[in-house]
N, C-alpha and C. Protein backbone atom coordinates (compact mmCIF):
# COMPACT_ATOMS: atom_id res chain seq x y z
N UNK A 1 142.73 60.56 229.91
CA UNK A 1 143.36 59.64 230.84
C UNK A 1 144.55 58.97 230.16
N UNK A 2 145.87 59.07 230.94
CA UNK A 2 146.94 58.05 230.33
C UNK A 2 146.53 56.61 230.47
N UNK A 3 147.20 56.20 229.58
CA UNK A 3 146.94 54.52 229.43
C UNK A 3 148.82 54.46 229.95
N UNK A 4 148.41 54.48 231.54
CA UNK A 4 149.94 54.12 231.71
C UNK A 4 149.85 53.45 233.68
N UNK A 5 150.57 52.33 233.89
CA UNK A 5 150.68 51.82 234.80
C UNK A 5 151.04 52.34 236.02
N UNK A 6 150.22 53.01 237.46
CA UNK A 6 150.76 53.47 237.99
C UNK A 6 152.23 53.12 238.78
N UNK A 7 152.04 52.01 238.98
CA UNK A 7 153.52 51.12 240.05
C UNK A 7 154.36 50.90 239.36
N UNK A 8 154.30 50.66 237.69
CA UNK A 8 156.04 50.14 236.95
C UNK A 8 155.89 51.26 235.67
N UNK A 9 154.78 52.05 235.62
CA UNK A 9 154.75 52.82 234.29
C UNK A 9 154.82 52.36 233.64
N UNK A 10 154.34 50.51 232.73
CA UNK A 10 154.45 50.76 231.67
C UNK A 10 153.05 51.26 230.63
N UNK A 11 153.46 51.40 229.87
CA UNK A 11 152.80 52.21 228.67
C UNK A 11 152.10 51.27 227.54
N UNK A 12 151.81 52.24 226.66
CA UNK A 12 151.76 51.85 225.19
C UNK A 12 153.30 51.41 224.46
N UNK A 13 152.99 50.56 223.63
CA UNK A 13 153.81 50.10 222.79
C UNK A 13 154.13 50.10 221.54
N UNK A 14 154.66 50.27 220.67
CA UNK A 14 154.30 50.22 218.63
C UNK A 14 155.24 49.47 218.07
N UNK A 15 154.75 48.74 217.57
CA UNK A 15 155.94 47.60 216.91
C UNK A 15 155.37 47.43 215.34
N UNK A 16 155.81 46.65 214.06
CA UNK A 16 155.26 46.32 213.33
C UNK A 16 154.86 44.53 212.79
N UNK A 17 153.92 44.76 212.42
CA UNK A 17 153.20 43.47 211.63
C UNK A 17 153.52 43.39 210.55
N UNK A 18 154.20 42.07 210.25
CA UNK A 18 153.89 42.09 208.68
C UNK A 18 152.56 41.32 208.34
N UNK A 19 152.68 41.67 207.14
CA UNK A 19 151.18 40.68 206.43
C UNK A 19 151.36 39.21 205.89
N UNK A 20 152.59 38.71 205.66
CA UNK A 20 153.02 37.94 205.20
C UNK A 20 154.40 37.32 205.76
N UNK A 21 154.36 35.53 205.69
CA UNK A 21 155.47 35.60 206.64
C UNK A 21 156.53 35.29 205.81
N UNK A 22 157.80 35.20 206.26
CA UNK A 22 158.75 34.37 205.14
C UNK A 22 158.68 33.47 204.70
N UNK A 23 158.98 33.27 203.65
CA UNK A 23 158.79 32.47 202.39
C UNK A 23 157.42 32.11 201.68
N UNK A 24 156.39 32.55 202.47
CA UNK A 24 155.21 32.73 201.62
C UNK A 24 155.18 32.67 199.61
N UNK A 25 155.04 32.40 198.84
CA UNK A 25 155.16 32.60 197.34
C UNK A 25 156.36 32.26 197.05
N UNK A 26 157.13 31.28 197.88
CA UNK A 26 158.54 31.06 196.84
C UNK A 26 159.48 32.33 197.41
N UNK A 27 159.35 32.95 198.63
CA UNK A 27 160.01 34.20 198.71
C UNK A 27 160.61 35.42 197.91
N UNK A 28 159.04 35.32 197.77
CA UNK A 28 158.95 36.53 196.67
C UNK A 28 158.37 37.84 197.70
N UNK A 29 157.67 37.43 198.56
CA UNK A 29 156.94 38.71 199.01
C UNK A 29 157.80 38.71 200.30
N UNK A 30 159.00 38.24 200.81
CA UNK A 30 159.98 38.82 201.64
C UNK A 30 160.33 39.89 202.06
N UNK A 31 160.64 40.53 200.75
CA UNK A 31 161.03 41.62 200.58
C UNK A 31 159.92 42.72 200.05
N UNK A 32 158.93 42.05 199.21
CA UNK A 32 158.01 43.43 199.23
C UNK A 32 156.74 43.39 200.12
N UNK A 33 156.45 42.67 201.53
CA UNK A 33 155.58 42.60 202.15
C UNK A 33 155.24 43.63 203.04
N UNK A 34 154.03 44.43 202.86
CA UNK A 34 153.74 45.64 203.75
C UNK A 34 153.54 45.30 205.27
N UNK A 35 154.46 46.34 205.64
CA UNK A 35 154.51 46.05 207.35
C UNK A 35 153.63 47.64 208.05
N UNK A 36 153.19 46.76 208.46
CA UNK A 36 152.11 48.04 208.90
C UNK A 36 152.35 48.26 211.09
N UNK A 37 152.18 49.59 211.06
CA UNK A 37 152.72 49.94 212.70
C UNK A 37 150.97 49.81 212.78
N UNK A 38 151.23 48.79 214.26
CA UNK A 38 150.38 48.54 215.32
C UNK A 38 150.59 48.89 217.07
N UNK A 39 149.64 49.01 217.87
CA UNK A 39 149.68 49.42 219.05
C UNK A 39 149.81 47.98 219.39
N UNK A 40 150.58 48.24 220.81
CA UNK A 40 150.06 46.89 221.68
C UNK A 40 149.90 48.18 222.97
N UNK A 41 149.10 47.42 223.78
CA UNK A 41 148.49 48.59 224.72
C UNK A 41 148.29 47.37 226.36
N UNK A 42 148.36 48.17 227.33
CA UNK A 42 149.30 47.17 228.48
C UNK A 42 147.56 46.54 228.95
N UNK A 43 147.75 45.95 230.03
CA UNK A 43 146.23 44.98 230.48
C UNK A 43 146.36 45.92 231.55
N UNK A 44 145.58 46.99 231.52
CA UNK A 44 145.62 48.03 232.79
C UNK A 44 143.78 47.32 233.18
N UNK A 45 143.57 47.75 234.87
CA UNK A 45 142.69 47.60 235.91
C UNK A 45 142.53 48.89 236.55
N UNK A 46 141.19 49.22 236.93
CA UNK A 46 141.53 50.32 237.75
C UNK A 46 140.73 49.58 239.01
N UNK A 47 141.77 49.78 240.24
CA UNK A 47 142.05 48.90 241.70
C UNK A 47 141.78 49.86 242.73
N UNK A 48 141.02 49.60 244.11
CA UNK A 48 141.15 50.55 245.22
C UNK A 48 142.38 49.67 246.35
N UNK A 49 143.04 50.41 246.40
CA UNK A 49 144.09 50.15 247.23
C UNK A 49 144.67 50.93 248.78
N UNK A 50 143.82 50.19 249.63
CA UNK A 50 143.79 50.87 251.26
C UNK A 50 143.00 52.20 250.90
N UNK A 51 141.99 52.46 249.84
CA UNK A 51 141.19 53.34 249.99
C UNK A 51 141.55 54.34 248.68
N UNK A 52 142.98 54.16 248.04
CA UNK A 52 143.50 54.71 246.97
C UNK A 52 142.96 53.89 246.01
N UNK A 53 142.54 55.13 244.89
CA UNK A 53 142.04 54.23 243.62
C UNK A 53 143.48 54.02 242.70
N UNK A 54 143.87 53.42 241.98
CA UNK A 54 145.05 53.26 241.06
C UNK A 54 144.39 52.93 239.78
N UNK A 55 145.33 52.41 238.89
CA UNK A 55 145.51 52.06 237.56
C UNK A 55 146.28 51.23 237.53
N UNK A 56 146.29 50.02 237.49
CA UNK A 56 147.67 48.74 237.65
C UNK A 56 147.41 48.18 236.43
N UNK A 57 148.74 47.62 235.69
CA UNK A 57 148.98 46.50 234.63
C UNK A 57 148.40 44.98 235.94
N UNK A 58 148.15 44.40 234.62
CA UNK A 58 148.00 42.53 235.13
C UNK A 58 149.42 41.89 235.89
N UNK A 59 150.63 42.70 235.44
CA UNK A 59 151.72 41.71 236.37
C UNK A 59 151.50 42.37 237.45
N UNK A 60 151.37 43.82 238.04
CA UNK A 60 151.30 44.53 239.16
C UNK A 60 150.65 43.99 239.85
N UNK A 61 148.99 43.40 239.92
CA UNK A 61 148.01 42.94 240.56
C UNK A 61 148.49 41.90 241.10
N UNK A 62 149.11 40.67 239.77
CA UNK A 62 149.61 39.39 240.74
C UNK A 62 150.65 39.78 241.42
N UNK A 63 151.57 40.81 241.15
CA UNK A 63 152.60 40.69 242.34
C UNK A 63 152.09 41.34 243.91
N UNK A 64 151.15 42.04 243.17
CA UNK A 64 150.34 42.51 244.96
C UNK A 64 149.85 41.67 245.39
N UNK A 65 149.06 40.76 244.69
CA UNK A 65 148.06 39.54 245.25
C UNK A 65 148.98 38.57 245.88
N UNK A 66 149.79 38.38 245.09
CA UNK A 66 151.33 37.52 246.03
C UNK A 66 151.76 37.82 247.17
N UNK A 67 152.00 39.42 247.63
CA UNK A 67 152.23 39.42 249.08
C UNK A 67 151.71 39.50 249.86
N UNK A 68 151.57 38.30 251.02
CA UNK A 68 150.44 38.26 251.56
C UNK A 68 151.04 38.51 253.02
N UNK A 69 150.43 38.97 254.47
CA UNK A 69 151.29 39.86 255.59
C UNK A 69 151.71 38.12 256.00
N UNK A 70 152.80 38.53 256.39
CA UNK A 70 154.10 37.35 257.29
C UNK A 70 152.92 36.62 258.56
N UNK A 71 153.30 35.53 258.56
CA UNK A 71 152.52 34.96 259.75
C UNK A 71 153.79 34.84 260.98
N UNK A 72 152.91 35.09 262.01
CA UNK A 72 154.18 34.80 263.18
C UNK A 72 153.98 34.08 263.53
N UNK A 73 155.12 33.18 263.84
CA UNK A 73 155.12 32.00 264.29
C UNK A 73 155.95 31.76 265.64
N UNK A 74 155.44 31.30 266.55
CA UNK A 74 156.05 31.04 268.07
C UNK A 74 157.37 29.92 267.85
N UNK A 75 158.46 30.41 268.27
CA UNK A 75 159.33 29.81 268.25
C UNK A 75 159.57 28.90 269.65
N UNK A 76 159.74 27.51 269.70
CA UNK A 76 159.79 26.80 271.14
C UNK A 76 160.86 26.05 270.77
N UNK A 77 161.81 26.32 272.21
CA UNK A 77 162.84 25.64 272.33
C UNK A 77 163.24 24.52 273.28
């Protein structure tokens, strides 16, 4: 199974960590601090939608949960 958002696609991510922040030791380990690649991985749900099952990220859900159908309103003049 992809780990990927059906409505905006997003995905997996890889960025790096360091272990140490600046200036730690007098800024000594600035420059030799191991940065190690980590995942960040999206807040996926799996949703039935009008009977369709999906895969949505967490912003997708609130922006669905946000639209809610128009109310009509009687206009009197």
């Amino acid at each position: 199974m992809a780990r990927i958002c059906d409505l905006c696609g997003k995905r997996r991510q890889i960025g790096k960590q360091s272990r140490h922040k600046r200036g730690v030791a007098g800024k000594q380990w600035a420059n030799r601090a191991q940065k190690t690649l980590r995942v960040y991985m999206p807040n996926l749900h799996k949703i039935t939608i009008d009977g369709i099952r999906m895969t949505l990220c967490g912003k997708c859900i609130k922006l669905l949960k946000g639209k809610k159908p128009e109310k009509k309103t009687a206009i009197t003049a």
